[in-house]
C-alpha atoms as a PDB file:
ATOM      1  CA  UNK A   1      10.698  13.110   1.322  1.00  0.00           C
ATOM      2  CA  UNK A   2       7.409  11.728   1.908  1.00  0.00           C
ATOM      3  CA  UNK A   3       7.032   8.531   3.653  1.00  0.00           C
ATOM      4  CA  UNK A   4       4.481   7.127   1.207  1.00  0.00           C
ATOM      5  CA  UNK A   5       5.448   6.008  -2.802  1.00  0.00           C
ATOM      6  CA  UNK A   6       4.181   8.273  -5.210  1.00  0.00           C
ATOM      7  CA  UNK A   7       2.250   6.779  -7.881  1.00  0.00           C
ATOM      8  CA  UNK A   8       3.849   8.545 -11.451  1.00  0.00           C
ATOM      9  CA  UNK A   9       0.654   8.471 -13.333  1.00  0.00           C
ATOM     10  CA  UNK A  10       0.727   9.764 -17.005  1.00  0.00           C
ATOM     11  CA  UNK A  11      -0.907  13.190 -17.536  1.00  0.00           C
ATOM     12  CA  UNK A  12      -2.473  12.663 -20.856  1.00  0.00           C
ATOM     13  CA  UNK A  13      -2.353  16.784 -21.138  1.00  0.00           C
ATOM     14  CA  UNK A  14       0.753  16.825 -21.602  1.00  0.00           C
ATOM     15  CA  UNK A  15       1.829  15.369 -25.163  1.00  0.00           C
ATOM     16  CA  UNK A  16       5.210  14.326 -23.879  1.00  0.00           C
ATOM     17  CA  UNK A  17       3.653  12.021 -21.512  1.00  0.00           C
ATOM     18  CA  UNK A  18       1.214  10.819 -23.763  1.00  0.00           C
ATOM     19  CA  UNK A  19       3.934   9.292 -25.465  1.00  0.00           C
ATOM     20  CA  UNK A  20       5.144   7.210 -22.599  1.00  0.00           C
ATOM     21  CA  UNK A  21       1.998   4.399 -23.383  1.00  0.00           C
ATOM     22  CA  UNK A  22       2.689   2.386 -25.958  1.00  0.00           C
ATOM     23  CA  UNK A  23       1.731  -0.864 -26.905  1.00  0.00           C
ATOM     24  CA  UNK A  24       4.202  -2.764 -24.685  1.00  0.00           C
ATOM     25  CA  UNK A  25       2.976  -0.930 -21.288  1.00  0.00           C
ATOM     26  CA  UNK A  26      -1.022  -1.514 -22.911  1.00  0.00           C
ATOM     27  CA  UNK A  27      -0.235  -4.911 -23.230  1.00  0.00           C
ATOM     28  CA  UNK A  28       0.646  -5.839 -19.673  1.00  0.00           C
ATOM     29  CA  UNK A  29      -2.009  -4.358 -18.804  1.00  0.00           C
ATOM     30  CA  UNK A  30      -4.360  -6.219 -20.326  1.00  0.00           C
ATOM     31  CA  UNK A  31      -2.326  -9.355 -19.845  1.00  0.00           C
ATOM     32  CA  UNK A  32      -2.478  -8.456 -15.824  1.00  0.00           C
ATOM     33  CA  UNK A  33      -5.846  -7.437 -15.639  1.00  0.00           C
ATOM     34  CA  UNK A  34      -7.421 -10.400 -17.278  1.00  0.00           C
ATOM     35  CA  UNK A  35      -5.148 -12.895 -14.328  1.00  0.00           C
ATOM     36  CA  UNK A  36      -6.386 -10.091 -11.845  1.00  0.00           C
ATOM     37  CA  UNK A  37     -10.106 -10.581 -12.968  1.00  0.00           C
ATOM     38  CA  UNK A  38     -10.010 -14.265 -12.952  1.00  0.00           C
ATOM     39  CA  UNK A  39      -8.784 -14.600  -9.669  1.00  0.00           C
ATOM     40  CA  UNK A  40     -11.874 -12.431  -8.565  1.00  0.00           C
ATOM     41  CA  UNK A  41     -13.838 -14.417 -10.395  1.00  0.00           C
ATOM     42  CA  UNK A  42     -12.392 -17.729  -8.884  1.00  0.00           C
ATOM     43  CA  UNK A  43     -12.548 -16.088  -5.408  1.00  0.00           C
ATOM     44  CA  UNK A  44     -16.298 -15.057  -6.077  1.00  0.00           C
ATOM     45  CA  UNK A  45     -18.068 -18.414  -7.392  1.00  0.00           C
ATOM     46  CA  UNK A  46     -16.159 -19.967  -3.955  1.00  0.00           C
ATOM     47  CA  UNK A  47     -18.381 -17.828  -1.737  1.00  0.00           C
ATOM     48  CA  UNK A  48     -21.546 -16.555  -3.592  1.00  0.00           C
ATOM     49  CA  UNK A  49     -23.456 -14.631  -1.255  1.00  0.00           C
ATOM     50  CA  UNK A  50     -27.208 -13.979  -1.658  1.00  0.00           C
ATOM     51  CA  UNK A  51     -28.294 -10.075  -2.410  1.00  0.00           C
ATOM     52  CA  UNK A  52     -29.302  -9.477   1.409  1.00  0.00           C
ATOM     53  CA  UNK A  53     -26.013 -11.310   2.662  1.00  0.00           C
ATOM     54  CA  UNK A  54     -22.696  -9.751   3.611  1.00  0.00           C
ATOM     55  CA  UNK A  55     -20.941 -10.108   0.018  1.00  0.00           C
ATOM     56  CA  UNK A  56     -17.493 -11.989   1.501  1.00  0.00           C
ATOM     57  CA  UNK A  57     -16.346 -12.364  -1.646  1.00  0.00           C
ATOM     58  CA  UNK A  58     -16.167  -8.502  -2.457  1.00  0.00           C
ATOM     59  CA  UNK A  59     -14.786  -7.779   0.628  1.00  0.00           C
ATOM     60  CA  UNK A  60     -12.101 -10.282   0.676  1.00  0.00           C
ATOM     61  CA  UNK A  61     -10.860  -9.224  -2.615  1.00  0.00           C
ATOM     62  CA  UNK A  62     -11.175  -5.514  -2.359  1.00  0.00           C
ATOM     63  CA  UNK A  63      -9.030  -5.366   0.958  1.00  0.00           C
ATOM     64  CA  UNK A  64      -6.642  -8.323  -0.246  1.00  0.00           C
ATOM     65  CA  UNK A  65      -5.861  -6.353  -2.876  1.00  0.00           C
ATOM     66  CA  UNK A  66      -5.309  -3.024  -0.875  1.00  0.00           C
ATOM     67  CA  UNK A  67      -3.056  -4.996   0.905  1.00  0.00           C
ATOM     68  CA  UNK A  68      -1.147  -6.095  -2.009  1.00  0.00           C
ATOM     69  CA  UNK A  69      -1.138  -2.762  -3.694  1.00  0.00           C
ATOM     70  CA  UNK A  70       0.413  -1.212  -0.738  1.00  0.00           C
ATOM     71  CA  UNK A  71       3.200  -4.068  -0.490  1.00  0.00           C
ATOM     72  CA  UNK A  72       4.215  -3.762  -4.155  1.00  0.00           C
ATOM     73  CA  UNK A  73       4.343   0.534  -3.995  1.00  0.00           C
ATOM     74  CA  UNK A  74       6.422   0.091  -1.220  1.00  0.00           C
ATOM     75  CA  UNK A  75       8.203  -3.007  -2.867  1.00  0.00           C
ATOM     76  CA  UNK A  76       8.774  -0.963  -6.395  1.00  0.00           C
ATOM     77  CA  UNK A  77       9.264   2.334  -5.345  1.00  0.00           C
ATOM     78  CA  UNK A  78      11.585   2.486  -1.502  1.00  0.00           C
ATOM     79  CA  UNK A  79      13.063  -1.272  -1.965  1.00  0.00           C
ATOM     80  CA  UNK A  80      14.042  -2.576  -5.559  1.00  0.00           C
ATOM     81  CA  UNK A  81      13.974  -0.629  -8.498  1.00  0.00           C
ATOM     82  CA  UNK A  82      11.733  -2.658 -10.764  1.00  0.00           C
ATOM     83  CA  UNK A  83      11.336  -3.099 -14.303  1.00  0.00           C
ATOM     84  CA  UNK A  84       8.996  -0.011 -16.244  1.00  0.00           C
ATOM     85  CA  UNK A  85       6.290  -2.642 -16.836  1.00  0.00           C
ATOM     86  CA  UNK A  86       6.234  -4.212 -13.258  1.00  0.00           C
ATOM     87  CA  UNK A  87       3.536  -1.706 -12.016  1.00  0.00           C
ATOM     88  CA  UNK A  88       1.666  -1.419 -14.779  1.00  0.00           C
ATOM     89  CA  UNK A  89       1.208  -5.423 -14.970  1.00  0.00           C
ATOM     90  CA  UNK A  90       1.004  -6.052 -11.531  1.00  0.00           C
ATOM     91  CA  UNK A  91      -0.505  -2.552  -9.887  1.00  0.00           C
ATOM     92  CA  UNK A  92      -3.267  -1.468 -12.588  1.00  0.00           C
ATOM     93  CA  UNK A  93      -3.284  -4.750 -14.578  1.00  0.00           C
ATOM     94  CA  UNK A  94      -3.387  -8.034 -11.986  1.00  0.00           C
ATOM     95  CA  UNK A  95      -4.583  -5.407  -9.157  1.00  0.00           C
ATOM     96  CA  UNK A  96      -6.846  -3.213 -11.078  1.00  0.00           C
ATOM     97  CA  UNK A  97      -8.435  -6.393 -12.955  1.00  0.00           C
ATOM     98  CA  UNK A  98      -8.846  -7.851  -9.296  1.00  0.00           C
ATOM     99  CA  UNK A  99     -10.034  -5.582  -6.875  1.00  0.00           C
ATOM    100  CA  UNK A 100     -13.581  -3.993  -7.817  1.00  0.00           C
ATOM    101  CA  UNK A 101     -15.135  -1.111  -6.991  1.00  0.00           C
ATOM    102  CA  UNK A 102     -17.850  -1.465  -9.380  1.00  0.00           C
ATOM    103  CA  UNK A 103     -19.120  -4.513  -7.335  1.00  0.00           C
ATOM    104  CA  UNK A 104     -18.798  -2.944  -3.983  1.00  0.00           C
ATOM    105  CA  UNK A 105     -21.208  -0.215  -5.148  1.00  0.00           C
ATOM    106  CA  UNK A 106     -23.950  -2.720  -6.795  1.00  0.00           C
ATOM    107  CA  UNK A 107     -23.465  -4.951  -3.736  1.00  0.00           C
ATOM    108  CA  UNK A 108     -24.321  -2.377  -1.369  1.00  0.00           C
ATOM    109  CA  UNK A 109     -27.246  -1.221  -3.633  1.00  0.00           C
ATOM    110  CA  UNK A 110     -28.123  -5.185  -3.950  1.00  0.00           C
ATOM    111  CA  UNK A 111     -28.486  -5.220   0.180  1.00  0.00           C
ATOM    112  CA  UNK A 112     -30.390  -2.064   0.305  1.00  0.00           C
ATOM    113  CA  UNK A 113     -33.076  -3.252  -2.345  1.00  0.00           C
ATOM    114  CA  UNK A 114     -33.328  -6.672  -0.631  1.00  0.00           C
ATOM    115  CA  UNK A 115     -34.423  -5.158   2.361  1.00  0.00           C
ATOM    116  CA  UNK A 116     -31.299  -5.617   4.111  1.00  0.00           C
ATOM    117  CA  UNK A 117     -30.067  -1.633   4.411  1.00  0.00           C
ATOM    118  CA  UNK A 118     -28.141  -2.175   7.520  1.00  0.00           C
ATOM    119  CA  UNK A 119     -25.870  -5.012   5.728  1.00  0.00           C
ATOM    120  CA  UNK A 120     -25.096  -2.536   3.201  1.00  0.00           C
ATOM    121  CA  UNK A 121     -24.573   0.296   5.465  1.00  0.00           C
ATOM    122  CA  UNK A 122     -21.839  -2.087   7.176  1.00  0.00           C
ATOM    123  CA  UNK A 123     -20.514  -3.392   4.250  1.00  0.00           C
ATOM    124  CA  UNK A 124     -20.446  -0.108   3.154  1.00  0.00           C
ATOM    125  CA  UNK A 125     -18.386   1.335   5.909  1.00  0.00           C
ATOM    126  CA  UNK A 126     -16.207  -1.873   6.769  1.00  0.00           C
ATOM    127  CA  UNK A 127     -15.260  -1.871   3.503  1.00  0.00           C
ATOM    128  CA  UNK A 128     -13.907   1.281   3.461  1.00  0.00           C
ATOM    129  CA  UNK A 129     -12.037   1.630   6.784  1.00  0.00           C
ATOM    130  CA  UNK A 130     -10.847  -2.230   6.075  1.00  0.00           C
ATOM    131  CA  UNK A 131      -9.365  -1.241   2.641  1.00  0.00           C
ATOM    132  CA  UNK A 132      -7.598   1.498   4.037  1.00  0.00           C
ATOM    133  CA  UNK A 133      -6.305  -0.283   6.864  1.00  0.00           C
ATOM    134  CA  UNK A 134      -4.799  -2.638   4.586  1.00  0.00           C
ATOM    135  CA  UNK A 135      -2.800  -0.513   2.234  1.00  0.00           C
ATOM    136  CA  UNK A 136      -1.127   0.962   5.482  1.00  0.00           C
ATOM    137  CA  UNK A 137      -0.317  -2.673   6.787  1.00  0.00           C
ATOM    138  CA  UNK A 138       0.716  -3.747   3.692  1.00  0.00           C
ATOM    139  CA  UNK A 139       3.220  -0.931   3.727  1.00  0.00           C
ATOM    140  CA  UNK A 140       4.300  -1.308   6.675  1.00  0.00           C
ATOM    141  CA  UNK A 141       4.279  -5.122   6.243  1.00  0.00           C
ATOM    142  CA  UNK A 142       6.832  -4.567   3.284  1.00  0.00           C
ATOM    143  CA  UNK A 143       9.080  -1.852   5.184  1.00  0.00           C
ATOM    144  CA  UNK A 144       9.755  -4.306   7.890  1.00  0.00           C
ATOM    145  CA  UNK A 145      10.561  -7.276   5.999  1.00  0.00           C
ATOM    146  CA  UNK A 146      13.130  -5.269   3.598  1.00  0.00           C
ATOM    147  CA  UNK A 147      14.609  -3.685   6.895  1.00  0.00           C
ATOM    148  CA  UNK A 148      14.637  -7.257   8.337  1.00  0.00           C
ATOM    149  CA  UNK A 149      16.327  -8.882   5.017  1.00  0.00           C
ATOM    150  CA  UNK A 150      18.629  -5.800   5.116  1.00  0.00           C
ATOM    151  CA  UNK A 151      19.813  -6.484   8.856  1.00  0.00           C
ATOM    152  CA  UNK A 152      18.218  -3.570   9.776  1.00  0.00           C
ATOM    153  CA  UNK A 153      16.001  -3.080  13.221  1.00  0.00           C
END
């Protein structure tokens, strides 16, 4: 057994699986995504950043929510069976609608037009090695606190 959750996705090749979304599933995602985008929206109008400054905003959400999408795997798959709509709410809905990648790529290309191609080269690889960084503490955040609420060292 792996040491990392596996993430089930639905092959829609397969008509059997195909089956498995259905409105209720659809519907918390949309549900989660729009409370994931309008937290990133929230976050964003705090810090606007101009197109040649480090975009804060982008950053902070996009590892945030690494970090939070490596607690709840861990959470949902190794600790507490959760209910069949938890990850699709909370992982692709509030997570998905929150964390963008869309805006990472235009902020980068923002940076680079402003004359500023060394922020974006930064932001660029920060980003990255940050976002990764964070799914693997969140994990390991989450394995430690259900060993330590388990009485286990």
């Amino acid at each position: 057994m792996t040491d990392r959750p596996i993430d089930p996705d639905v092959d829609l090749h397969i008509p059997a699986q195909r089956a498995e979304l259905h409105w209720p599933v659809l519907a918390a995602i949309a549900a989660g995504g729009a409370l994931g985008a309008l937290a990133r929206f929230g976050l964003q109008s705090a810090l606007p950043s101009g197109p040649a400054d480090f975009p804060w905003a982008t950053f902070l959400v996009n590892v945030s929510g690494c970090l939070l999408i490596g607690v709840l795997m861990v959470v949902i798959t190794e600790v507490r069976p959760a209910h069949r709509l938890v990850r699709p709410f909370l992982g692709v809905g509030v997570l998905g609608g929150y964390t963008t990648f869309s805006t990472y790529a235009v902020d980068i290309q923002r940076a680079v037009a402003a004359g500023a191609p060394l922020t974006g080269l930064v932001y660029l690889a920060v980003t990255l090695v940050a976002a990764l960084a964070a799914v693997v503490a969140g994990m390991w955040l989450a394995r430690r606190i259900a060993r330590m609420l388990a009485g286990v060292r």
